[in-house]
PDB file of N, CA and C in Angstrom:
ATOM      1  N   UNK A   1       5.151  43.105-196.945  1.00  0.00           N
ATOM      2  CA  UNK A   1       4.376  43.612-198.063  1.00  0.00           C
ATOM      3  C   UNK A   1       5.335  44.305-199.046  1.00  0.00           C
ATOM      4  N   UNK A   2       5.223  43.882-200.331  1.00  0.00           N
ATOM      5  CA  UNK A   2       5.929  45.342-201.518  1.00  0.00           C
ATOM      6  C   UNK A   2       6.044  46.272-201.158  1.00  0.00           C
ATOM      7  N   UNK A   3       6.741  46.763-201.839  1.00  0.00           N
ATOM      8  CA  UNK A   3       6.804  48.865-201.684  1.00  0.00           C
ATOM      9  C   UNK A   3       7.402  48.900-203.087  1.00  0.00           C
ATOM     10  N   UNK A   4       6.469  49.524-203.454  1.00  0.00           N
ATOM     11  CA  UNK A   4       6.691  50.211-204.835  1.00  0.00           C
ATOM     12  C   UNK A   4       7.270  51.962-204.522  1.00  0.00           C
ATOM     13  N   UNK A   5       8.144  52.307-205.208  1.00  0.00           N
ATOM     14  CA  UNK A   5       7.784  53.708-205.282  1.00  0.00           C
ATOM     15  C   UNK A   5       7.358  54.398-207.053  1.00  0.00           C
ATOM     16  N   UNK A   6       6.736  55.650-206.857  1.00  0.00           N
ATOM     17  CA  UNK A   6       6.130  55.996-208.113  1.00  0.00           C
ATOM     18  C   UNK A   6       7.651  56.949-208.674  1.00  0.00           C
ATOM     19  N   UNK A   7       7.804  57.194-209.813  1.00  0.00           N
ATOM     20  CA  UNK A   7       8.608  57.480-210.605  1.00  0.00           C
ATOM     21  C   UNK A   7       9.065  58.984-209.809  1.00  0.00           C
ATOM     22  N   UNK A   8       7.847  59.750-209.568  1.00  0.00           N
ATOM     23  CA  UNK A   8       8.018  61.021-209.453  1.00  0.00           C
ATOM     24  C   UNK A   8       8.944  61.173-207.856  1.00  0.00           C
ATOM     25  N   UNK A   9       8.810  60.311-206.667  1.00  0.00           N
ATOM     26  CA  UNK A   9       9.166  59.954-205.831  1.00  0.00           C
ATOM     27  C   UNK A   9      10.759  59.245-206.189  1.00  0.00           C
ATOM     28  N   UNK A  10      11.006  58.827-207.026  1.00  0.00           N
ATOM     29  CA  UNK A  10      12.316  58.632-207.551  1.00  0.00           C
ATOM     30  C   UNK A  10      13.111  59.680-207.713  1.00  0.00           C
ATOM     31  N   UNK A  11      12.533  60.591-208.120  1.00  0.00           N
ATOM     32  CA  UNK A  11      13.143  61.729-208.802  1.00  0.00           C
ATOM     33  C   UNK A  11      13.880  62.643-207.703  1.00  0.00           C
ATOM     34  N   UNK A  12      12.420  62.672-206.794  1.00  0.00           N
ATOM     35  CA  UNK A  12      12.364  63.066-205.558  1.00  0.00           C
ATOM     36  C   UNK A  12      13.588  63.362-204.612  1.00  0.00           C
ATOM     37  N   UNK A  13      14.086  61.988-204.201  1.00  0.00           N
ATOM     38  CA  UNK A  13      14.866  61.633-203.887  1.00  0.00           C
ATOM     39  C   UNK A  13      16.029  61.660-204.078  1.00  0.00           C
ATOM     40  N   UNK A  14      16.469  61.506-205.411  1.00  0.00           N
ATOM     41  CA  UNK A  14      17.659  61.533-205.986  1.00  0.00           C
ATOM     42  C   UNK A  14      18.104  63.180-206.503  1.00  0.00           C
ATOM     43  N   UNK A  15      17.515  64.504-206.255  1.00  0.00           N
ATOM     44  CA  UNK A  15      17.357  65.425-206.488  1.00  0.00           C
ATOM     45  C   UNK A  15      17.852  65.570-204.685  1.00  0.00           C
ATOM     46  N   UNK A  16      17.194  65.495-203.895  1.00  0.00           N
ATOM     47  CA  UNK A  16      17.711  65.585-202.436  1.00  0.00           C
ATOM     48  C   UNK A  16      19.003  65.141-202.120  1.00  0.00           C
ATOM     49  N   UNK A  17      19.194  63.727-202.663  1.00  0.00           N
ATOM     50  CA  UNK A  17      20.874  63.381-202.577  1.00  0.00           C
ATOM     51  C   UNK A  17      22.076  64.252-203.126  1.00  0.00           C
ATOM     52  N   UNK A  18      21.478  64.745-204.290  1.00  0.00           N
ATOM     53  CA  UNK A  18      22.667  65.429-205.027  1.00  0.00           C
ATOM     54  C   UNK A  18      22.581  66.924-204.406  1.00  0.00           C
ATOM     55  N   UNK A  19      21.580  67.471-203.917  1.00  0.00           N
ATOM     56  CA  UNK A  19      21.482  68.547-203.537  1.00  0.00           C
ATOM     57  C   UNK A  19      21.733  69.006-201.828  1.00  0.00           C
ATOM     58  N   UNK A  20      21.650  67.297-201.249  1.00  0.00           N
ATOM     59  CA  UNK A  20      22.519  67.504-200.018  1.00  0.00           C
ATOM     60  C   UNK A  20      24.593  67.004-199.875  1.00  0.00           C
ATOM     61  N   UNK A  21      24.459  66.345-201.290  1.00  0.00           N
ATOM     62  CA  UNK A  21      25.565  66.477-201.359  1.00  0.00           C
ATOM     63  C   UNK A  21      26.777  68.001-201.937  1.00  0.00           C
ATOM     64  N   UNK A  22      26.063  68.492-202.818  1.00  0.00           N
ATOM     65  CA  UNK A  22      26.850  69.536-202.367  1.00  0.00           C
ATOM     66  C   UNK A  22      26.975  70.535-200.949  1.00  0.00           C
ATOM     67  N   UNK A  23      26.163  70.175-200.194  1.00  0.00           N
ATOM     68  CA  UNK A  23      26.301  70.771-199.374  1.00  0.00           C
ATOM     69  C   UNK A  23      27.033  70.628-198.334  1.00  0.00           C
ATOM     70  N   UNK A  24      26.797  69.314-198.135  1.00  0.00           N
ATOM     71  CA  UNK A  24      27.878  68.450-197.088  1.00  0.00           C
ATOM     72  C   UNK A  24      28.428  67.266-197.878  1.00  0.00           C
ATOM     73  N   UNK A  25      30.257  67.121-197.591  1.00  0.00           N
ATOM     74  CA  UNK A  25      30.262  65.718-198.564  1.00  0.00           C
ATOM     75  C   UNK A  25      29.541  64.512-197.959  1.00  0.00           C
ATOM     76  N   UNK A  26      29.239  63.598-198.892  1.00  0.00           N
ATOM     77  CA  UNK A  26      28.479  62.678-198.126  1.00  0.00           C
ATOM     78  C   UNK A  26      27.239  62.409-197.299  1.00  0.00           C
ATOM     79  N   UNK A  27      26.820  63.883-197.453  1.00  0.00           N
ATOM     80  CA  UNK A  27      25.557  64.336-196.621  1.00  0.00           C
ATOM     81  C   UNK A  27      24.309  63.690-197.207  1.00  0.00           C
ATOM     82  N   UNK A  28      24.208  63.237-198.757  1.00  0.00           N
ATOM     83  CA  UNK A  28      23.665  63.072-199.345  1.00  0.00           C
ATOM     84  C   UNK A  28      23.553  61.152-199.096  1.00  0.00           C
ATOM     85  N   UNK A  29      24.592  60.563-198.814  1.00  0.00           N
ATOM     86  CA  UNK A  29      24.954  59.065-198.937  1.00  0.00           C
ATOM     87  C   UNK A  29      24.136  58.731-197.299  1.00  0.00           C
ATOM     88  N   UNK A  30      24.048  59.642-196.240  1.00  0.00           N
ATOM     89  CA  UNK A  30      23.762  59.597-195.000  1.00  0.00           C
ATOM     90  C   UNK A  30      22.118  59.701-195.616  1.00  0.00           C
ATOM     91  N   UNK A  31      21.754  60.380-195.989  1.00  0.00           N
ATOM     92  CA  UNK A  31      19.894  60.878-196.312  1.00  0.00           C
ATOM     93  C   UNK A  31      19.921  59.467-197.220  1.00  0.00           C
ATOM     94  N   UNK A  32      20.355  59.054-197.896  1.00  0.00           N
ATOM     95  CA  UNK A  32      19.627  57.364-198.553  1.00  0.00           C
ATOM     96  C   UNK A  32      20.063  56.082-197.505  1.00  0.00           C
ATOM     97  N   UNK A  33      20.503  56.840-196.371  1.00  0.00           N
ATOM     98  CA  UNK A  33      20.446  55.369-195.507  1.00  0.00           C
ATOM     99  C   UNK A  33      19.659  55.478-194.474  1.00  0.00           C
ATOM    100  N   UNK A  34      19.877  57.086-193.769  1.00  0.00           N
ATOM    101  CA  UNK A  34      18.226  57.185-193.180  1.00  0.00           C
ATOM    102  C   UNK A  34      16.660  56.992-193.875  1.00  0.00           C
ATOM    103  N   UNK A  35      16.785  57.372-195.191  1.00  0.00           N
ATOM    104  CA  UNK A  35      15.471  56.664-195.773  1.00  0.00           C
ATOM    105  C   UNK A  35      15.410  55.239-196.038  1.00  0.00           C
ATOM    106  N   UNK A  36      16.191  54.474-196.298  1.00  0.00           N
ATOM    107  CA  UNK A  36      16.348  53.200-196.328  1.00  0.00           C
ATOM    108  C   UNK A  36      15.882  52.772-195.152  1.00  0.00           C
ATOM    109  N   UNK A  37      16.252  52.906-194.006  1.00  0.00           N
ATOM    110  CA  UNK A  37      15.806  52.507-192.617  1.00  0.00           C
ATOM    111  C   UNK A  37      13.889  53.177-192.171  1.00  0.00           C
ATOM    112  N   UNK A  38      13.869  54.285-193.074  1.00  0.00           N
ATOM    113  CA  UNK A  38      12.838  54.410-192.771  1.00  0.00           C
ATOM    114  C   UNK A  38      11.615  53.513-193.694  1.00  0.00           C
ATOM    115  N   UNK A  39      11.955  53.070-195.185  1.00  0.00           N
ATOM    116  CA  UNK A  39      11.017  52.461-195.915  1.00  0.00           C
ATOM    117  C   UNK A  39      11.407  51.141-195.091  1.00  0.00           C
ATOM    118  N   UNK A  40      12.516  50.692-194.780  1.00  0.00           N
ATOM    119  CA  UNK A  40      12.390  49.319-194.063  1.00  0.00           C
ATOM    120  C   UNK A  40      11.401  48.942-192.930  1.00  0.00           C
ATOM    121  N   UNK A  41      11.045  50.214-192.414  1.00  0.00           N
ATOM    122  CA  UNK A  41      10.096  50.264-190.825  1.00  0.00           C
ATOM    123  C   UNK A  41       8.950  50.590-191.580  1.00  0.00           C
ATOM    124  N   UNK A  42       8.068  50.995-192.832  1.00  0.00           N
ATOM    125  CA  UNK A  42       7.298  50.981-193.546  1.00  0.00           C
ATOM    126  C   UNK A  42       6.516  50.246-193.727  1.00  0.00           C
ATOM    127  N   UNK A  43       7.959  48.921-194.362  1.00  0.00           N
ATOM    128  CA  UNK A  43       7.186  47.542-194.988  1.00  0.00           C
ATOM    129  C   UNK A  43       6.877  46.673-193.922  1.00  0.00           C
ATOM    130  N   UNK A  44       7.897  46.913-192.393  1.00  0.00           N
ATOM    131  CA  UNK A  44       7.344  45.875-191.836  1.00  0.00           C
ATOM    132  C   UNK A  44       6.167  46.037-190.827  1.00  0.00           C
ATOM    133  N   UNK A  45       5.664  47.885-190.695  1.00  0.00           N
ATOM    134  CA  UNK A  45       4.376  48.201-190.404  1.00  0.00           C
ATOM    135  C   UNK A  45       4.047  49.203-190.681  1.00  0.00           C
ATOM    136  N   UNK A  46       3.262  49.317-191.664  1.00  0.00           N
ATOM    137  CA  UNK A  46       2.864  50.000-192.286  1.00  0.00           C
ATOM    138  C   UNK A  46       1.824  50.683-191.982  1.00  0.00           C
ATOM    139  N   UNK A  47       0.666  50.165-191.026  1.00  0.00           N
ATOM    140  CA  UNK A  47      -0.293  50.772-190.560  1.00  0.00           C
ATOM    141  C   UNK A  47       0.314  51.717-189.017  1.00  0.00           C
ATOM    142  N   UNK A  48       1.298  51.474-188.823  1.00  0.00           N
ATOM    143  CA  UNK A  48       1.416  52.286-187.455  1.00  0.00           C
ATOM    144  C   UNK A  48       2.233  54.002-187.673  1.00  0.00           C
ATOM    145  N   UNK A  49       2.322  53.794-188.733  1.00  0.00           N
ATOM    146  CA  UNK A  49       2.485  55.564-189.048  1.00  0.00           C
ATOM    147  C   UNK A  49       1.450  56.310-189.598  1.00  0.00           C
ATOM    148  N   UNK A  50       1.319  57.667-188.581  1.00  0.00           N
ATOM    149  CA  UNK A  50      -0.262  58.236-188.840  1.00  0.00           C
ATOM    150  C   UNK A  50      -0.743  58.790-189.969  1.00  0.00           C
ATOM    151  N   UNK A  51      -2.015  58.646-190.110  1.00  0.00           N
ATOM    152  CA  UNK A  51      -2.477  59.113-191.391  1.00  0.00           C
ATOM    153  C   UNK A  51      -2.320  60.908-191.628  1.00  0.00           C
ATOM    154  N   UNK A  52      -1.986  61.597-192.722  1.00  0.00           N
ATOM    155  CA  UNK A  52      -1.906  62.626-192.644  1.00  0.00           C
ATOM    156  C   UNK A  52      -3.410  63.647-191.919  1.00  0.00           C
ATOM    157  N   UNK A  53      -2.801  64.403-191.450  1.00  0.00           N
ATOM    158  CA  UNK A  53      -4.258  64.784-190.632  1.00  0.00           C
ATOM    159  C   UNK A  53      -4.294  66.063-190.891  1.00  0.00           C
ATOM    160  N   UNK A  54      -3.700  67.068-191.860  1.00  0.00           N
ATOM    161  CA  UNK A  54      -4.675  67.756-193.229  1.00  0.00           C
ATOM    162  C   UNK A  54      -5.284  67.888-194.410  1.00  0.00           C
ATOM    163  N   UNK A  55      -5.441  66.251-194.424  1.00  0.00           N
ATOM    164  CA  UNK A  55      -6.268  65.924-195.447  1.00  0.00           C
ATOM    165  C   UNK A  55      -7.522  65.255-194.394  1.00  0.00           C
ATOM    166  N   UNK A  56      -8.857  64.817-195.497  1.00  0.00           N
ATOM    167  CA  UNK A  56     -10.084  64.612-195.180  1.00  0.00           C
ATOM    168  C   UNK A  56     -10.047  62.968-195.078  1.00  0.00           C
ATOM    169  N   UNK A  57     -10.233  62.727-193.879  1.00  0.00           N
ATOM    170  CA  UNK A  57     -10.322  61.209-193.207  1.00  0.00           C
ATOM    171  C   UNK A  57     -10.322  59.902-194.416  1.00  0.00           C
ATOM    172  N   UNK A  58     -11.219  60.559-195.904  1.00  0.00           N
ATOM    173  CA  UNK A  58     -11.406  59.147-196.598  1.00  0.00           C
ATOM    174  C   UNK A  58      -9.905  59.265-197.477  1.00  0.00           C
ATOM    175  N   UNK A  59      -8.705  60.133-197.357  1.00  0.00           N
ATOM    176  CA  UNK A  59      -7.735  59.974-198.174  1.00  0.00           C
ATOM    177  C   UNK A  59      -6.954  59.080-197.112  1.00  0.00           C
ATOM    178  N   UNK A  60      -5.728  58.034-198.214  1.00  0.00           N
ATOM    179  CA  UNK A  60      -5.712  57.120-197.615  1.00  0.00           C
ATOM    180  C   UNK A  60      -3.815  57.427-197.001  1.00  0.00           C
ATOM    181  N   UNK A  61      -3.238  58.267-197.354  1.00  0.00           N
ATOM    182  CA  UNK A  61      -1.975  58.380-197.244  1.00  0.00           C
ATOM    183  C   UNK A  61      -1.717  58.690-195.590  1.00  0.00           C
ATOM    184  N   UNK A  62      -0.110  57.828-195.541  1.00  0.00           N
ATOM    185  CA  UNK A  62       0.139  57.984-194.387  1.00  0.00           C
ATOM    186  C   UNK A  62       1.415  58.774-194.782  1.00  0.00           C
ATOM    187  N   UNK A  63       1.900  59.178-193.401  1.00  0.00           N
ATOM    188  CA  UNK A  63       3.655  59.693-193.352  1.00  0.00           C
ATOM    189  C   UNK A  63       4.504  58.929-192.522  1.00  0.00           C
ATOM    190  N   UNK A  64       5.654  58.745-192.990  1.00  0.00           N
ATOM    191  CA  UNK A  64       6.555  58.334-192.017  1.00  0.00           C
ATOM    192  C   UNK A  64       7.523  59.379-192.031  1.00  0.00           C
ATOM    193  N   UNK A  65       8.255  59.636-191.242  1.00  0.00           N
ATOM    194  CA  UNK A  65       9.302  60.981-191.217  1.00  0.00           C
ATOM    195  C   UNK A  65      10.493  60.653-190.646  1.00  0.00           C
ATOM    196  N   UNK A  66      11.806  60.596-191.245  1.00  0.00           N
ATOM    197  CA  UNK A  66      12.937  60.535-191.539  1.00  0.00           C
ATOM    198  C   UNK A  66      13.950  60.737-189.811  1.00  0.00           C
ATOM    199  N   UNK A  67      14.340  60.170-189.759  1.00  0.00           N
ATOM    200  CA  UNK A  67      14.832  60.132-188.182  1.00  0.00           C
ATOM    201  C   UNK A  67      15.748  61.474-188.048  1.00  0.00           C
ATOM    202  N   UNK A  68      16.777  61.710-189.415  1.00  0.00           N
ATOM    203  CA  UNK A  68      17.736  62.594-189.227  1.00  0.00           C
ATOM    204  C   UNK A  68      17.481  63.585-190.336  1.00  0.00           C
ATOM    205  N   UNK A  69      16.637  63.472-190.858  1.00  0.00           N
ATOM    206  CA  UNK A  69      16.125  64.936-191.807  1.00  0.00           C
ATOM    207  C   UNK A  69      15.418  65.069-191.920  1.00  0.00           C
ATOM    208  N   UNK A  70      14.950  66.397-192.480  1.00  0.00           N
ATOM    209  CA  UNK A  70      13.225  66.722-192.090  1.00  0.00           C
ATOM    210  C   UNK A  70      12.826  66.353-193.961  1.00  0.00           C
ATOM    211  N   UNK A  71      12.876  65.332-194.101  1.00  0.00           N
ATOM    212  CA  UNK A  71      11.873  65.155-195.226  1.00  0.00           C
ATOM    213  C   UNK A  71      10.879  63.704-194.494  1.00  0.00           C
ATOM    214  N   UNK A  72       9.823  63.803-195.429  1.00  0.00           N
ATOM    215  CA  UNK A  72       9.017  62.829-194.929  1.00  0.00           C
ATOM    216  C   UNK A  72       8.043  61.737-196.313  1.00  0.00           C
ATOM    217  N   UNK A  73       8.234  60.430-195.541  1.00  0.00           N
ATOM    218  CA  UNK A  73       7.549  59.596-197.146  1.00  0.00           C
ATOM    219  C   UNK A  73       5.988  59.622-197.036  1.00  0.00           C
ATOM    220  N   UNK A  74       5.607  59.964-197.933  1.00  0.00           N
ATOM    221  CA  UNK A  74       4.250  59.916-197.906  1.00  0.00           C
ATOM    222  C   UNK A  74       3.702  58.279-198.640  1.00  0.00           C
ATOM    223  N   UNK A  75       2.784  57.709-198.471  1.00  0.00           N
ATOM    224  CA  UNK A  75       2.758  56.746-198.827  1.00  0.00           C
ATOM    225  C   UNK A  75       0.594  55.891-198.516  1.00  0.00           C
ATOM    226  N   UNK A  76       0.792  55.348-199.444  1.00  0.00           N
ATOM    227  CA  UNK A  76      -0.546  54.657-199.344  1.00  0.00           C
ATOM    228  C   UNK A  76      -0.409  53.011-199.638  1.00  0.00           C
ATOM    229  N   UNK A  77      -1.148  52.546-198.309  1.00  0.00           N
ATOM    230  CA  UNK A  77      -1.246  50.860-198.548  1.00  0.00           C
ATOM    231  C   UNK A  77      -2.224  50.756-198.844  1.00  0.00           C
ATOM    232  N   UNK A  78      -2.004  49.992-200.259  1.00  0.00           N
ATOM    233  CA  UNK A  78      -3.080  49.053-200.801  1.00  0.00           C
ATOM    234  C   UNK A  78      -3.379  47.467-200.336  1.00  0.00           C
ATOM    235  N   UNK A  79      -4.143  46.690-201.387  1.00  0.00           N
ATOM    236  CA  UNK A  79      -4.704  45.496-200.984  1.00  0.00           C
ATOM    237  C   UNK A  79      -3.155  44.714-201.162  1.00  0.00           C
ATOM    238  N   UNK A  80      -2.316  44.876-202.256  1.00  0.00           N
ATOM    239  CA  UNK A  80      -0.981  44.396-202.399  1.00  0.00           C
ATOM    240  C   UNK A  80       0.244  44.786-202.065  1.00  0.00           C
ATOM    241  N   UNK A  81       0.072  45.509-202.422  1.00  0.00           N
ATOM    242  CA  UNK A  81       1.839  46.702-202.007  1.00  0.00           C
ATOM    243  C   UNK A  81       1.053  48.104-201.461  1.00  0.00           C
ATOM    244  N   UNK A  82       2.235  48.518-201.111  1.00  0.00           N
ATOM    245  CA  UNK A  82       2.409  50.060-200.802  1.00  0.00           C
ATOM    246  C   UNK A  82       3.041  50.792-201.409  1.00  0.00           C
ATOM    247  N   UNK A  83       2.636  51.766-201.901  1.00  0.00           N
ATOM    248  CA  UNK A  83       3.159  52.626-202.459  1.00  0.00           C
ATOM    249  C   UNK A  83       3.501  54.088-201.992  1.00  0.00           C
ATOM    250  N   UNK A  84       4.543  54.244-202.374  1.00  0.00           N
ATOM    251  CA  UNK A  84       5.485  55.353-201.765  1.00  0.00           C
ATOM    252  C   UNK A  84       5.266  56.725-202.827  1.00  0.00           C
ATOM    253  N   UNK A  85       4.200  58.036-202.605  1.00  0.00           N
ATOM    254  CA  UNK A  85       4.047  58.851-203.548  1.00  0.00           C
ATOM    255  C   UNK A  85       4.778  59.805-203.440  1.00  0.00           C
ATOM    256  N   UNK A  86       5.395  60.406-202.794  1.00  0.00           N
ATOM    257  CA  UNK A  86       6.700  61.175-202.777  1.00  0.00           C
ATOM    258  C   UNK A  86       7.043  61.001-201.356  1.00  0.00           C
ATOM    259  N   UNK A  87       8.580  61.895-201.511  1.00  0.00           N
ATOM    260  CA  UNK A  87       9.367  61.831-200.181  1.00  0.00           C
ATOM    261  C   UNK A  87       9.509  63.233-200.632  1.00  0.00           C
ATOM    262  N   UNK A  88       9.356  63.894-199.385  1.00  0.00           N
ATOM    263  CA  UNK A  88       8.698  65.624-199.366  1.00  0.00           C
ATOM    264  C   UNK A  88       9.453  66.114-198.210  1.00  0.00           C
ATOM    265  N   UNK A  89      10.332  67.255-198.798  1.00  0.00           N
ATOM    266  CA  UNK A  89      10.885  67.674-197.333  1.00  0.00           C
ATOM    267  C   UNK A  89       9.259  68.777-196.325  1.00  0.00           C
ATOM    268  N   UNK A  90       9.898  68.789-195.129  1.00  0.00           N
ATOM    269  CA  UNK A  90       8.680  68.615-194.512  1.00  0.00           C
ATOM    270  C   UNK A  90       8.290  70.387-194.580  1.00  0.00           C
ATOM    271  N   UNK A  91       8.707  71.022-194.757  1.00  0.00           N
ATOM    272  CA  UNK A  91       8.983  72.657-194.722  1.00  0.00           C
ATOM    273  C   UNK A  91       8.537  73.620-196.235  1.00  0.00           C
ATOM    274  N   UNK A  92       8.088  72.554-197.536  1.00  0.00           N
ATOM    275  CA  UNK A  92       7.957  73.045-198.490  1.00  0.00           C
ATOM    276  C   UNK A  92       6.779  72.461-199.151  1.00  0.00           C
ATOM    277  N   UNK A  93       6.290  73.137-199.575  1.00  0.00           N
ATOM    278  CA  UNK A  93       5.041  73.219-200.509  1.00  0.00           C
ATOM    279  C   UNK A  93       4.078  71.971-200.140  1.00  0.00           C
ATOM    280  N   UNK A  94       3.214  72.124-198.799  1.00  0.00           N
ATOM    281  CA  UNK A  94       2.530  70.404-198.445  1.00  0.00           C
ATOM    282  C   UNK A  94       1.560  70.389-199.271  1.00  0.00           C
ATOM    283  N   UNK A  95       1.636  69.074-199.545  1.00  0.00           N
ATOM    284  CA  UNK A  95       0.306  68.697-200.577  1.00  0.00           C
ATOM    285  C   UNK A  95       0.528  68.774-201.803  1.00  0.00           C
ATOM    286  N   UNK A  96       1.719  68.872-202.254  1.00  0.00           N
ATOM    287  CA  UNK A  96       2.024  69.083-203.459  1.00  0.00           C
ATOM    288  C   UNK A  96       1.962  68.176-204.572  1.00  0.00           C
ATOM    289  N   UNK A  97       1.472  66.928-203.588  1.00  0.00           N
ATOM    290  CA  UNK A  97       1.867  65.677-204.546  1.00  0.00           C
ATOM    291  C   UNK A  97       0.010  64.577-204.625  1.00  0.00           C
ATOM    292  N   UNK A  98      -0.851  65.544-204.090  1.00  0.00           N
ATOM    293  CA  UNK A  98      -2.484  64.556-204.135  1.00  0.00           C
ATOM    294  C   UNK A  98      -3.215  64.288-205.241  1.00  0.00           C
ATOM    295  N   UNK A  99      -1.822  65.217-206.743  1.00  0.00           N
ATOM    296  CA  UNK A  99      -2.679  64.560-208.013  1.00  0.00           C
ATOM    297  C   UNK A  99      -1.590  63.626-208.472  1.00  0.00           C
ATOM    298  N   UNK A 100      -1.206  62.871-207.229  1.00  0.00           N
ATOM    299  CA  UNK A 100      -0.328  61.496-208.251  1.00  0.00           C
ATOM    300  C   UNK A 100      -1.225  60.307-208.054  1.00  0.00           C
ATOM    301  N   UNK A 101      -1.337  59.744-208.763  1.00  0.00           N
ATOM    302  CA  UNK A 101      -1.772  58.174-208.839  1.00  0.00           C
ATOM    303  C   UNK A 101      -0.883  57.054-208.795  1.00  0.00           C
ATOM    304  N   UNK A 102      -1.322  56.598-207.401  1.00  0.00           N
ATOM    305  CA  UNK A 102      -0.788  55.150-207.159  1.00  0.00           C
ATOM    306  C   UNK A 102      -0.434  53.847-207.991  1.00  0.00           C
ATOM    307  N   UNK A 103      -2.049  54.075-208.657  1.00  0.00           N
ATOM    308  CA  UNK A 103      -2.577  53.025-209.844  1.00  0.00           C
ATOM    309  C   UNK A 103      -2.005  52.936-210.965  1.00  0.00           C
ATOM    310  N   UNK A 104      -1.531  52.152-211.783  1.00  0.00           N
ATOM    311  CA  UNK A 104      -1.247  52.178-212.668  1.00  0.00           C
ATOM    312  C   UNK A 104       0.486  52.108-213.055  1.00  0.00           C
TER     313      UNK A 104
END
């Protein structure tokens, strides 16, 4: 199936790289290959990562969570693709992201 990600989830990400790269060299090049491996296990099942379970049963987002860092992709499958609405480290502000739209 596709995987789209939304813009803001771009940002996301690339804000985590640069910000784990100063911290560790390369620390940052390691976090886009553990997420890489994790959107790869995404697309090829997508229903087997659990639905978030502090939100209310009819929201549709799932999580997958990062093998070697604590951030996690949040994400909703549609009838075509999936879409990826942020990648959220797991320790800061949850829910921060339930007024993004998939659509469009």
């Amino acid at each position: 199936m596709r995987l789209r990600l939304l813009a803001e989830a771009e940002t996301e990400i690339e804000s985590a790289r640069q910000y784990l790269n100063l911290q560790v060299l390369e620390l940052g090049t390691r976090f886009l290959d553990d997420l890489d491996l994790t959107l790869q296990e995404i697309s090829l099942r997508p229903a087997s990562f659990p639905k978030l379970e502090t939100l209310p049963d009819d929201q549709p987002y799932r999580r997958a969570l990062l093998s070697d860092f604590r951030y996690a992709v949040i994400y909703e499958c549609l009838d075509e693709e999936i879409v990826v609405v942020a990648v959220a480290h797991t320790s800061r502000r949850p829910s921060y992201w339930l007024n993004r739209r998939s659509q469009g």
